[in-house]
C-alpha atoms as a PDB file:
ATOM      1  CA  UNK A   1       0.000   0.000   0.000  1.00  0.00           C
ATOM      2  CA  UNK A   2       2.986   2.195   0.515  1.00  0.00           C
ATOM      3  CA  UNK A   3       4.050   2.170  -3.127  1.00  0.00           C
ATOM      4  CA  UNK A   4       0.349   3.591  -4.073  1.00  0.00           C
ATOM      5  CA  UNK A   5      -0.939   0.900  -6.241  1.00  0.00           C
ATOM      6  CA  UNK A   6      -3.472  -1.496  -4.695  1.00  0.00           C
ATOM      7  CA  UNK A   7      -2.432  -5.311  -4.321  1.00  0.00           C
ATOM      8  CA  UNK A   8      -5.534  -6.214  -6.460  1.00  0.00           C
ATOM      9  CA  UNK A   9      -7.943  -5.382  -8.932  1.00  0.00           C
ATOM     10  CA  UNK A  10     -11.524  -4.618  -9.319  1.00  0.00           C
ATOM     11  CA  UNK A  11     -11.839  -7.476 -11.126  1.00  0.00           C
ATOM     12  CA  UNK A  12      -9.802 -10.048  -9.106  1.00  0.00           C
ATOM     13  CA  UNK A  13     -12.031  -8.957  -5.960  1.00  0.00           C
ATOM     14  CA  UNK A  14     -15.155  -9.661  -8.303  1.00  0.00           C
ATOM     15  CA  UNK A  15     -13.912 -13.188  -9.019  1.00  0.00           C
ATOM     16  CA  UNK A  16     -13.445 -13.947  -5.570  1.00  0.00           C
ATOM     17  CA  UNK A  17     -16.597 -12.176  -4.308  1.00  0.00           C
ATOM     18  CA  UNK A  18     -19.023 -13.868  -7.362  1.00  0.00           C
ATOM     19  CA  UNK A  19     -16.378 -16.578  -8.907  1.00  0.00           C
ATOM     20  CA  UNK A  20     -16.558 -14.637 -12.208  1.00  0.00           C
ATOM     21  CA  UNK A  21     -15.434 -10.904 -13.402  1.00  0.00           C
ATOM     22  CA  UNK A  22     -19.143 -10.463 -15.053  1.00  0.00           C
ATOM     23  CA  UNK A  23     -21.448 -11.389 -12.523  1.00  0.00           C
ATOM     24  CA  UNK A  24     -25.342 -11.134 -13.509  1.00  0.00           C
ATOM     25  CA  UNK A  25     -27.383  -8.833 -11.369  1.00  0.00           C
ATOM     26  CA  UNK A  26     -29.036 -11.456  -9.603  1.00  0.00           C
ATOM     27  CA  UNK A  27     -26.093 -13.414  -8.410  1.00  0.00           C
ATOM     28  CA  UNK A  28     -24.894  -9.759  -7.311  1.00  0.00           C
ATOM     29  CA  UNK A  29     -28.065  -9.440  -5.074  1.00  0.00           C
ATOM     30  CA  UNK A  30     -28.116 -12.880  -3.760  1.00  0.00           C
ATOM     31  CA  UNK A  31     -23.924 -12.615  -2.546  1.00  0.00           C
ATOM     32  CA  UNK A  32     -25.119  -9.230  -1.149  1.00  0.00           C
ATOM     33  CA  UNK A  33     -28.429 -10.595   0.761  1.00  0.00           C
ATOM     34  CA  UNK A  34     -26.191 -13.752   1.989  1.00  0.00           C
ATOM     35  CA  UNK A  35     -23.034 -10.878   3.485  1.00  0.00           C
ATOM     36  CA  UNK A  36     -26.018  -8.503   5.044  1.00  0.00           C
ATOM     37  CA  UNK A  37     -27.419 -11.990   7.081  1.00  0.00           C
ATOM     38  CA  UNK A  38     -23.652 -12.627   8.167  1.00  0.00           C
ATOM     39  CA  UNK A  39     -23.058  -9.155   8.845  1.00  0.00           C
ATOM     40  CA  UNK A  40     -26.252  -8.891  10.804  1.00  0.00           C
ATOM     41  CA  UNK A  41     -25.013 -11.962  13.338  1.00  0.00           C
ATOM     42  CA  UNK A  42     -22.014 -10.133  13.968  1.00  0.00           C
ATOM     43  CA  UNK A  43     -22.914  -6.366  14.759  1.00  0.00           C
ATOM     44  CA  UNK A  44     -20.597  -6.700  18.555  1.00  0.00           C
ATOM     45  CA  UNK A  45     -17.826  -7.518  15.985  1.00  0.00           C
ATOM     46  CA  UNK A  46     -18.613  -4.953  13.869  1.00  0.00           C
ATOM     47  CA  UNK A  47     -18.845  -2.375  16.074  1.00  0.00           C
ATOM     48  CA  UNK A  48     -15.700  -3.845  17.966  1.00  0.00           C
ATOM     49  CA  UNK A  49     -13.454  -3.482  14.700  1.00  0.00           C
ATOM     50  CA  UNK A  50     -14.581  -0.093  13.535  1.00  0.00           C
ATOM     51  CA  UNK A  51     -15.788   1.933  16.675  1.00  0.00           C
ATOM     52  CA  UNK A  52     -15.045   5.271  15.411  1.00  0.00           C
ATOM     53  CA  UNK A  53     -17.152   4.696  12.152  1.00  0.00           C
ATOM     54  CA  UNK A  54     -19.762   1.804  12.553  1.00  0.00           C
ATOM     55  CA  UNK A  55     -19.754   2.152  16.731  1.00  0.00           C
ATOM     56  CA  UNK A  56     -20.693   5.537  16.277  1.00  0.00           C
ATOM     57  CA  UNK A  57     -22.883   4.826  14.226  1.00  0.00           C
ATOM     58  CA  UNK A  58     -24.508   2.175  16.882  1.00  0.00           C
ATOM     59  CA  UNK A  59     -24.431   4.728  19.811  1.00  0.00           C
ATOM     60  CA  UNK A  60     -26.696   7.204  18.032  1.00  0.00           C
ATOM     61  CA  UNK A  61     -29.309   4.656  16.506  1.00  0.00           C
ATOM     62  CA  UNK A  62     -29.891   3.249  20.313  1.00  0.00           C
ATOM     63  CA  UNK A  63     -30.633   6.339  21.328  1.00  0.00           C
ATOM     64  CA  UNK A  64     -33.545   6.281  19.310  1.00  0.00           C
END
């Protein structure tokens, strides 16, 4: 990261993500329902790893 150019592309992170480069729009949807659902298990963690973005985040919507 310190020589300014990123380790990967925005295609190698779609083939990962979707196992292709071109993924259709519903195969985009269904990786993004399946991450929200783990995501949603884990919101301690979340707010653990990124407190000054996501935790603070948190804080205000409990106070609603």
């Amino acid at each position: 990261m310190q020589s300014g150019k990123f380790p990967y592309t925005k295609n190698d992170l779609k083939e990962k993500v979707y196992g292709t480069d071109r993924p259709s729009l519903p195969l985009e949807i269904k990786r993004a329902k399946e991450e929200a659902t783990r995501l949603a298990a884990s919101i301690a963690t979340i707010e653990t790893l990124f407190p000054g973005g996501f935790g603070s985040l948190a804080d205000v919507l409990r106070t609603w």
